[in-house]
Each structure stands twice: as C-alpha cells, then as structure tokens.
Protein backbone atom coordinates (compact mmCIF):
# COMPACT_ATOMS: atom_id res chain seq x y z
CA UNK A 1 -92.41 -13.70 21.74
CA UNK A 2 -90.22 -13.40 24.40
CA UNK A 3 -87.53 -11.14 22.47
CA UNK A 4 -88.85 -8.01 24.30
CA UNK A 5 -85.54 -6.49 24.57
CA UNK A 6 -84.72 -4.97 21.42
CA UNK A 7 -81.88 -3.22 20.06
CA UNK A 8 -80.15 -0.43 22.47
CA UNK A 9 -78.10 1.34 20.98
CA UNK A 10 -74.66 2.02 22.15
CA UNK A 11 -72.27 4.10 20.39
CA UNK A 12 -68.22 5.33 21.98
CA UNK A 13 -65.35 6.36 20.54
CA UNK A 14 -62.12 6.14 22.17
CA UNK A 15 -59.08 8.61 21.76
CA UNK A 16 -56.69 5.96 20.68
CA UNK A 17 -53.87 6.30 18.73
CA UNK A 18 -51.39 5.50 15.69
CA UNK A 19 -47.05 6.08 16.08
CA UNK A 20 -46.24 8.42 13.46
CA UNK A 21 -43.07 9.84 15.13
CA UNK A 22 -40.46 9.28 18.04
CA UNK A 23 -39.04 12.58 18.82
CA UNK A 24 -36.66 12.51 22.24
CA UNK A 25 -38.53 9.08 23.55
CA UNK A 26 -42.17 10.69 23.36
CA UNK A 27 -44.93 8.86 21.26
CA UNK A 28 -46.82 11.37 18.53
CA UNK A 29 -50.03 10.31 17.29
CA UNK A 30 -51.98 11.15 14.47
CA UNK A 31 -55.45 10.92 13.43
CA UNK A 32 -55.73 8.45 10.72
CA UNK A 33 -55.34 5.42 13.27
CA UNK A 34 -56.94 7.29 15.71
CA UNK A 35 -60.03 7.26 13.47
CA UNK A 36 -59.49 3.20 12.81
CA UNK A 37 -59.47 2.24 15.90
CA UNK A 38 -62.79 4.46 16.70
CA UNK A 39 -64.33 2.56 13.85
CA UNK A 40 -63.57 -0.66 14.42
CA UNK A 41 -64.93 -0.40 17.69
CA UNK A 42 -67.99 1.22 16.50
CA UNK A 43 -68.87 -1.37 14.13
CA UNK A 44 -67.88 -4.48 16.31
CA UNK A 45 -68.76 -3.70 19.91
CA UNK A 46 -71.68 -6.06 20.96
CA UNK A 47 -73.92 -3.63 21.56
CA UNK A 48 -74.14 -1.83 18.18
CA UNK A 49 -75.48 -5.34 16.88
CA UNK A 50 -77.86 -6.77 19.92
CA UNK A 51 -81.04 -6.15 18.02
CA UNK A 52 -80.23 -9.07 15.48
CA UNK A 53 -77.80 -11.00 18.02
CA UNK A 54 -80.86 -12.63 19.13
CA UNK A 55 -80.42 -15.87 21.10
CA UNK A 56 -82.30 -19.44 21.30
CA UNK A 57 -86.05 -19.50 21.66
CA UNK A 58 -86.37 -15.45 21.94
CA UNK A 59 -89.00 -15.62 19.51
CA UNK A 60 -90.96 -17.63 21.01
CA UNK A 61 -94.93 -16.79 21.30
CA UNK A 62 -96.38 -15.47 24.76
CA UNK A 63 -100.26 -15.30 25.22
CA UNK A 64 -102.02 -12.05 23.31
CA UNK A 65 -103.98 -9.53 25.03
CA UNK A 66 -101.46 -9.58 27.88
CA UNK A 67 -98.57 -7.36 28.55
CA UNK A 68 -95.41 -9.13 29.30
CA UNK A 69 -91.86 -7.62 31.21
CA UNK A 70 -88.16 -8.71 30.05
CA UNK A 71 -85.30 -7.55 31.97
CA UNK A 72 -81.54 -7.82 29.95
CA UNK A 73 -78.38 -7.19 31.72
CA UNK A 74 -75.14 -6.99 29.77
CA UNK A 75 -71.46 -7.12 30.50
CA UNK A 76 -69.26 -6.68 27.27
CA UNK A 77 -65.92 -6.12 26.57
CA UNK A 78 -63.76 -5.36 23.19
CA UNK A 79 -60.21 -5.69 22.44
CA UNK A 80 -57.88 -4.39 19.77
CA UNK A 81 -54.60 -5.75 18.78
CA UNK A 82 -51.74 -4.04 16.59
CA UNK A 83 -53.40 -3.03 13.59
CA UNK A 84 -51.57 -2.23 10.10
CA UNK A 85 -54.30 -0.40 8.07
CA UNK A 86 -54.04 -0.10 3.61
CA UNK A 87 -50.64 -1.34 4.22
CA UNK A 88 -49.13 1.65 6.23
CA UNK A 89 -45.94 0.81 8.26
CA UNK A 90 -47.49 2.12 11.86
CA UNK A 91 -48.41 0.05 14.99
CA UNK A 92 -51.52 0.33 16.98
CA UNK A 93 -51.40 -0.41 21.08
CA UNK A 94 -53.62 -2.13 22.92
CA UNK A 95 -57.28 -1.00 24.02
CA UNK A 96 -59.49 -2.19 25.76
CA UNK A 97 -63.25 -1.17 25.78
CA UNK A 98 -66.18 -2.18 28.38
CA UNK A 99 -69.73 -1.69 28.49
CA UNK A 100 -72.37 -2.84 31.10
CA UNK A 101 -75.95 -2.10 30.26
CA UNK A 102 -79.10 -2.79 31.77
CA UNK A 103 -82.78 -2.32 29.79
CA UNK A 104 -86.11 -2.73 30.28
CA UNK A 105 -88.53 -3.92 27.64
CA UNK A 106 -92.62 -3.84 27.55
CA UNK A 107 -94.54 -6.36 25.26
CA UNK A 108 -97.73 -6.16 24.08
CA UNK A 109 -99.15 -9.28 22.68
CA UNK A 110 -102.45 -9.30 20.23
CA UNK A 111 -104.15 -11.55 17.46
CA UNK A 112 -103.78 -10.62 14.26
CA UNK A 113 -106.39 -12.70 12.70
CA UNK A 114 -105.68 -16.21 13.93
CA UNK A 115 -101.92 -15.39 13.67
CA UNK A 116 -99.78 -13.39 16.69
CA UNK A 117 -98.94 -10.26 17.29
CA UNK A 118 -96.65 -7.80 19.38
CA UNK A 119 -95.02 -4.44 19.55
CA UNK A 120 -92.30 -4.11 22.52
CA UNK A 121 -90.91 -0.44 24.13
CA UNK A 122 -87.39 -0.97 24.95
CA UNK A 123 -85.05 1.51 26.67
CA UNK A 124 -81.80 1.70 29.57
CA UNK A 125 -79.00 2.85 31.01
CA UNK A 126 -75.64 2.25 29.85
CA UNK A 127 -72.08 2.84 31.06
CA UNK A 128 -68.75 2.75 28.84
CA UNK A 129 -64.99 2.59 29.69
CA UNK A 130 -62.17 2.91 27.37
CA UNK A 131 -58.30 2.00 28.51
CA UNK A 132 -56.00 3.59 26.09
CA UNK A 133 -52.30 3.88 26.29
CA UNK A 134 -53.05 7.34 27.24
CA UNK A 135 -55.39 6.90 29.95
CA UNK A 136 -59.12 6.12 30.42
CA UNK A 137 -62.33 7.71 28.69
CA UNK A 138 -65.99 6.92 30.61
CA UNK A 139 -69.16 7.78 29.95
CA UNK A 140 -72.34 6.95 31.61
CA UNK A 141 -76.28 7.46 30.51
CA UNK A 142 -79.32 6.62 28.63
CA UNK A 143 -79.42 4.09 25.25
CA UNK A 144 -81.15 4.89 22.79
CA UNK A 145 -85.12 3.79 23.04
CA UNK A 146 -86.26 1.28 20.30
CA UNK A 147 -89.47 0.00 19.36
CA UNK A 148 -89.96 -3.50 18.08
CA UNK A 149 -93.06 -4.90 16.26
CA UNK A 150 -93.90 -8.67 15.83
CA UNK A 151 -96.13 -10.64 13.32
CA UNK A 152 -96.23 -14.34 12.60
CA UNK A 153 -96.20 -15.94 8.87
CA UNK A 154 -97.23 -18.87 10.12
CA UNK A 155 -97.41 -21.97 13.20
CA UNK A 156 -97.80 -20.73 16.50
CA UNK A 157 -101.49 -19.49 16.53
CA UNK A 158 -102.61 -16.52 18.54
CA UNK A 159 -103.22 -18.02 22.23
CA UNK A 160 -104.64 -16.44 25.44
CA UNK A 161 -103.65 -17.12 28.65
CA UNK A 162 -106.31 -19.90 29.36
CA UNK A 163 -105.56 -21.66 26.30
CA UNK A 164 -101.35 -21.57 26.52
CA UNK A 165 -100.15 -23.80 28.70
CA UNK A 166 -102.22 -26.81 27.23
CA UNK A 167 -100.85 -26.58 23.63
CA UNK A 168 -98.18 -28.09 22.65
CA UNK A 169 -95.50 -26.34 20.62
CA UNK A 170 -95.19 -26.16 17.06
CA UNK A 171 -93.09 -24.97 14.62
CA UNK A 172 -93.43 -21.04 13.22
CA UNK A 173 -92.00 -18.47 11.36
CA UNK A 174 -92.19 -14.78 11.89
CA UNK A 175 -90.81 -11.04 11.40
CA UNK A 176 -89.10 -8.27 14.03
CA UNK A 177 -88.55 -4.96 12.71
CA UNK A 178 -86.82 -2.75 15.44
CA UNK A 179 -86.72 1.06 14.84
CA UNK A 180 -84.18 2.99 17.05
CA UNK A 181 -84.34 6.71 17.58
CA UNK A 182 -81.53 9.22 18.33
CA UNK A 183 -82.63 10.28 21.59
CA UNK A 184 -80.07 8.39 24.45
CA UNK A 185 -77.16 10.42 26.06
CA UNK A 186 -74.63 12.35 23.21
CA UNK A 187 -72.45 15.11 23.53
CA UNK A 188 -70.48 15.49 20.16
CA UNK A 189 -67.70 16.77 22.01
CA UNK A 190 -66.96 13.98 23.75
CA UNK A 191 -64.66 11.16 22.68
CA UNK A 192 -67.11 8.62 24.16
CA UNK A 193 -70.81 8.56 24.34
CA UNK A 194 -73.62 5.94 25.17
CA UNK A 195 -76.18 7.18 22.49
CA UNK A 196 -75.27 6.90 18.52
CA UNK A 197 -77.18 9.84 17.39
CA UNK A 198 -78.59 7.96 14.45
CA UNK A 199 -81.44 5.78 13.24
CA UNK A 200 -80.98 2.42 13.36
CA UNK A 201 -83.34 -0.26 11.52
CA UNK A 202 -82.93 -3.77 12.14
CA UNK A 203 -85.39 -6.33 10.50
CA UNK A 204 -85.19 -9.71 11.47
CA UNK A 205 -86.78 -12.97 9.93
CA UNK A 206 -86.75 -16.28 12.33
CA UNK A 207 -87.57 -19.44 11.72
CA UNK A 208 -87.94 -21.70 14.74
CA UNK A 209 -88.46 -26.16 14.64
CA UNK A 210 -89.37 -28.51 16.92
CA UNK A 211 -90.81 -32.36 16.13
CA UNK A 212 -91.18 -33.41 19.74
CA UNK A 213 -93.86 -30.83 21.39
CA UNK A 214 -91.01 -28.10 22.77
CA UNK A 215 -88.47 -30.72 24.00
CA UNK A 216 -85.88 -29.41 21.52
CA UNK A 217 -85.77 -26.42 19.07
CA UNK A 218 -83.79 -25.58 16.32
CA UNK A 219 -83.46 -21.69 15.63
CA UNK A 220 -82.71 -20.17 12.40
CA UNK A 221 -82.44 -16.15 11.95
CA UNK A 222 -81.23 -13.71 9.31
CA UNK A 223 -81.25 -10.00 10.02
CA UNK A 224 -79.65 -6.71 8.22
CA UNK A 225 -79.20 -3.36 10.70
CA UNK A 226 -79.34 -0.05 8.25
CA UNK A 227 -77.50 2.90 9.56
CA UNK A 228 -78.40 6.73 9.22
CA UNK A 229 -75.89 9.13 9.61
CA UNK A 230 -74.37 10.62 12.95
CA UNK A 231 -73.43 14.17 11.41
CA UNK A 232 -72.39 15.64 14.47
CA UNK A 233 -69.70 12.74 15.42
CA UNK A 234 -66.41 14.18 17.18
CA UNK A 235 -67.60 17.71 16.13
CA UNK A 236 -69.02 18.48 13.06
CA UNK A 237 -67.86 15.05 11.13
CA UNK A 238 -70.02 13.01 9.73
CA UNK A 239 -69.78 8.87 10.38
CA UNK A 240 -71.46 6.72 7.90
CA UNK A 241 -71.72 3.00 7.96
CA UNK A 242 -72.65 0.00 5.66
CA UNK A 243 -75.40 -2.49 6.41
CA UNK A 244 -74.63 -4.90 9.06
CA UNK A 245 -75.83 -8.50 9.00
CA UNK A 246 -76.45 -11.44 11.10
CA UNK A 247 -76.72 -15.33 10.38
CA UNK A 248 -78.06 -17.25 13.65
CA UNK A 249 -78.21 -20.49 14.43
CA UNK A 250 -79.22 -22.37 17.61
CA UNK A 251 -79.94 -25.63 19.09
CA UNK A 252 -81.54 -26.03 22.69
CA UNK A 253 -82.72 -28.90 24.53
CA UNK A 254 -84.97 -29.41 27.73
CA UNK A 255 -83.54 -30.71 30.56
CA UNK A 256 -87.05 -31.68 32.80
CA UNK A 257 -90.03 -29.42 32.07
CA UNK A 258 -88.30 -25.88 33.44
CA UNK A 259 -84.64 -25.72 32.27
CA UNK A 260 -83.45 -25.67 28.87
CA UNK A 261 -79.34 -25.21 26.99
CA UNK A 262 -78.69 -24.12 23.93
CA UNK A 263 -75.72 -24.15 21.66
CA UNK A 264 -75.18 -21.48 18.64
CA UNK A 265 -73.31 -19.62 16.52
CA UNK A 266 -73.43 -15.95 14.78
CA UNK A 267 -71.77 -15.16 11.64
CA UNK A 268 -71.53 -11.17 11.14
CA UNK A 269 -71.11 -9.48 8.30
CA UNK A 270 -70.53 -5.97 6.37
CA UNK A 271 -70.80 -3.21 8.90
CA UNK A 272 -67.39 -0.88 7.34
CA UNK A 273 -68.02 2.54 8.55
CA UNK A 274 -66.39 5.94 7.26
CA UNK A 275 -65.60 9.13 8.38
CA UNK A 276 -66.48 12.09 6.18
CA UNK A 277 -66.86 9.65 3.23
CA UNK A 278 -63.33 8.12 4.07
CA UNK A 279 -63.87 3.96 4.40
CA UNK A 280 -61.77 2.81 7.29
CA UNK A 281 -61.66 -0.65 6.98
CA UNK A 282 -63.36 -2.51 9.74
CA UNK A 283 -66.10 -4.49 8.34
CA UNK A 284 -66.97 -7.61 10.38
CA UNK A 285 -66.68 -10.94 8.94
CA UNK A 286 -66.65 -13.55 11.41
CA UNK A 287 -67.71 -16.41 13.78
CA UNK A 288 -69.98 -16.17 17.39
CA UNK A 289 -70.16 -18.97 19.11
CA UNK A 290 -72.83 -18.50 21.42
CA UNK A 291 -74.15 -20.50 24.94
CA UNK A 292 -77.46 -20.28 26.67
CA UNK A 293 -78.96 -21.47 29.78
CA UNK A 294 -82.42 -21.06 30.79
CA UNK A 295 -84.62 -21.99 33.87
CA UNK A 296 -88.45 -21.25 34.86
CA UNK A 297 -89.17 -19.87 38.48
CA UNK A 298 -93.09 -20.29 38.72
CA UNK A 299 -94.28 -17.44 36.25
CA UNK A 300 -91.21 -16.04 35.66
CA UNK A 301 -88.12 -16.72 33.96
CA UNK A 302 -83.90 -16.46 34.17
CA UNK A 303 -81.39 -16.60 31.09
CA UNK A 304 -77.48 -16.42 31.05
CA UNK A 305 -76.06 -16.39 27.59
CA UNK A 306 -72.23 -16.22 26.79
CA UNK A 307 -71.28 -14.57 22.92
CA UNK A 308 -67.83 -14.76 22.16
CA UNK A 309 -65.31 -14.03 19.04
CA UNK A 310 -64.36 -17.29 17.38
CA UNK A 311 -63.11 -15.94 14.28
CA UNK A 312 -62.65 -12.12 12.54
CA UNK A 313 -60.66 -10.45 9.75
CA UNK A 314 -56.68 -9.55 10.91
CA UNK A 315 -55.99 -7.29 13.22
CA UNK A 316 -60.13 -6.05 13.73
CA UNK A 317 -61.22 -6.22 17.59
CA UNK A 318 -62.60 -9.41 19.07
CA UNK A 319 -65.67 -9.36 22.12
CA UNK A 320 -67.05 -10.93 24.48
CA UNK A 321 -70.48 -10.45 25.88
CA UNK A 322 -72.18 -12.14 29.04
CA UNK A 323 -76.06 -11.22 28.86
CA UNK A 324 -78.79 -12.10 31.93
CA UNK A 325 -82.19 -11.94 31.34
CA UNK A 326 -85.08 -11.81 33.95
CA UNK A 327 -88.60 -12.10 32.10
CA UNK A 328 -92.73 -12.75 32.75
CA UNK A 329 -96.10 -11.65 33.27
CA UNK A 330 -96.35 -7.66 33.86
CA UNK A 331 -99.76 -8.18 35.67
C-alpha cells in the first residue's frame, strides 16, 4: 500500500477581522468575524483533511515482510472572500493563508493470513503564513505524528518480494484507520500554530478496479475524520468540530510500463466547527477536482498531484494544494 503518508495534522488561526465601526477613518474589529474566519480556515485548509484526501492508486499493495519509505511534499494555499455570516450586515477582507509541509512516512508490510497487511509511522515539519489586512502571522514546526494501519478484505493477496513483480494486478478492497496524536508544535497563545492539539481519527474504506492486469484503475474511497477537542485554543477556549467526510474518485491510465495519469474528484463534507459551543458556520460542502502524474525511476518512485476548489458553499474559503511524492524500498 503505497499510502504511507498519513494524515499530518495542521492546525492555524489567523487574527483576521470583521468592520463593526468607522470612527475618524480607522477600521474596528470585533471578535465574532474574527472567530469565522479562524474557523473556516480550520475546517477547509488542505491539510486538516490529507489523511482521507487520498489520491489514485495510494492503496495499492507493496510486498510484506519489507519496510517501505514515502516522502510527501506539500504546497497549499487558502483564500477567503467577503463573508456575511447569520445574515449580519458586516464585510470580511481578504486573507490569504499558506502552508508548505514536508513528512516522512515508514511502512511495514505483513501477511495477515493470505490477505495484506501494514501499519505506517508518519510525521514532519510544517510552516504556516497568514496575510491579513493587518499584517502577517507565521509559524513554523513539527505536525502532528500519526499512525496508520492497513488490512485487506479481499483481492490483492499477501506477496513477497520474489513473488511481486510477476503477478498481475487484480482488483481489492481494504481499510486505513489513521490515529493522530496531539504532540506537534502548539502554543495556545499564539494566533497561529502548526499542531491542532487534538485527536484526530480518520478511517478510510477503498475500493480499487482494474480488468486489464494494472493498465488502468478505477479508485473509489469513502472516509469520515472525528475530531476531539482543542481546549486550550486561543487561551483557555475550547474549539469543537463536526465529522468531516470525503467521497473519492479516480481514474488513471498507464502510459508504457513506468508512467501513469490520473483524473479525480473529492467531494467534502460536514466539518462546521464551534467555539465554546458557538457553531460558526463553515462546514464544507463541495467539489475537488484532482490531477495526478506518476513515473517509476528503477526501484523508486515520483508523484505530482494538483487538488483544487471547484465548487463550495458562499462566501467559505477555496484551496489549492500541489503535493510531490518520492517513494520505495527502505532497504
């Protein structure tokens, strides 16, 4: 399975804000739309869903009893337009957010009975940058660690390195549950961190075709992230969020026996967080189209995948997200 990157975490907050007041040409802000922008960004930034944003053929098997690397870069950025939240007559400015990540996965691959197996250590640096109308907010350290296990349902049988290069593909179906601990870089005093200071739980169900031995795939996945609760989030406030989930689909061809394209899309949904118990109205619910190139380099492997906003509600931010992946054989 070469998804060995799994979800790392990445949580800001920017000190954006709403016009309340014009008092002798001077802007005064107040917290209400300072807290939905911060929201909207938290639930829609590409990073905060990357564990289920999985992309064509990242589930596919690599031979057990061997330990396998996977290398993901990631350039992001997030937008908000003028926003006019539960009807209130106020205008939001422009902000702009931007994240580049890099993290390093480790996969273990094993039989379980005749079926696969795998359990993947994931972990990075990050570095955010917020432009607000009143200047700009960085941050720089380490995401949030996840671990990932892997088990087939069925197709794709448990192969060793001897044995994998001379089968031919065949359709499968398997599960991904990613756990993701509270332990990357948070201050609760600052206005932007890389770490979310919360548990994160993303299962992840694929199911993955092919009818002419690997030429050309077609990738279906549906996965939920579950939230726990960052009580310590600008302070001593607590932020909350709803389940967010993902819809997936793909289609990739080979072009000769090392390259490959794909084509997909994402639809994302749910996601609303609150502060203190207070909804703020940024649920996702929207189209990712999504494309993928892919080439082998003797043992090892290189991946560029654009994600972009096609669709979303009024007024919530839109992203893009450019993603590089280097991946092979550990030993």
């Amino acid at each position: 399975m070469s998804k060995g990157a799994a979800a790392a975490g990445a949580e800001f907050a920017a000190h954006v804000s709403r016009v309340s007041d014009v008092r002798e040409g001077s802007l005064w802000l107040t917290r209400k739309a300072t807290s939905v922008c911060i929201t909207a960004l938290l639930a829609l930034f590409p990073m905060v869903s990357l564990g289920q944003s999985a992309g064509a053929r990242d589930y596919l098997n690599t031979p057990v009893d061997a330990t396998s690397f996977f290398i993901d870069l990631l350039d992001s950025k997030l937008g908000t337009a003028n926003s006019d939240a539960d009807g209130a007559d106020f205008s939001l400015p422009d902000n702009e957010g931007t994240v580049r990540a890099g993290v390093v996965s480790l996969l273990y691959s094993f039989p379980l009975g005749t079926q696969y197996g795998g359990v993947a250590l994931s972990g990075g640096r990050s570095s955010v940058e917020i432009q607000t109308p009143s200047g700009t907010l960085e941050a720089t350290g380490f995401t949030d660690p996840s671990l990932t296990f892997h088990v087939n349902f069925f197709g794709a049988p448990a192969l060793r390195i001897e044995e994998f290069r001379s089968v031919a593909p065949q359709s499968f179906s398997s599960l991904h549950l990613t756990v993701t601990a509270p332990l990357g870089s948070y201050d609760r005093n600052s206005p932007v961190n890389v770490g979310a200071n919360r548990w994160t739980f993303t299962p992840l169900l694929n199911l993955s075709l092919t009818h002419d031995e690997g030429v050309s795939w077609i990738d279906l996945y549906a996965g939920v992230r579950f939230y726990g609760n960052n009580d310590a989030f600008k302070g001593t406030n607590q932020l909350s969020q709803h389940p967010l989930g993902t819809l997936t689909v793909h289609y990739s061809h080979n072009l000769g026996e090392k390259m490959w394209f794909s084509v997909g899309v994402y639809y994302d949904q749910g996601g609303e967080t609150y502060i203190n118990k207070v909804p703020q109205h940024d649920g996702a619910s929207g189209f990712r189209p999504s494309l993928g190139l892919s080439r082998r380099f003797g043992n090892y492997r290189v991946g560029l995948r654009l994600d972009s906003t096609a669709s979303s509600p009024t007024d919530l931010p839109t992203n893009r997200a450019l993603f590089l992946r280097v991946s092979g054989p550990l030993f």
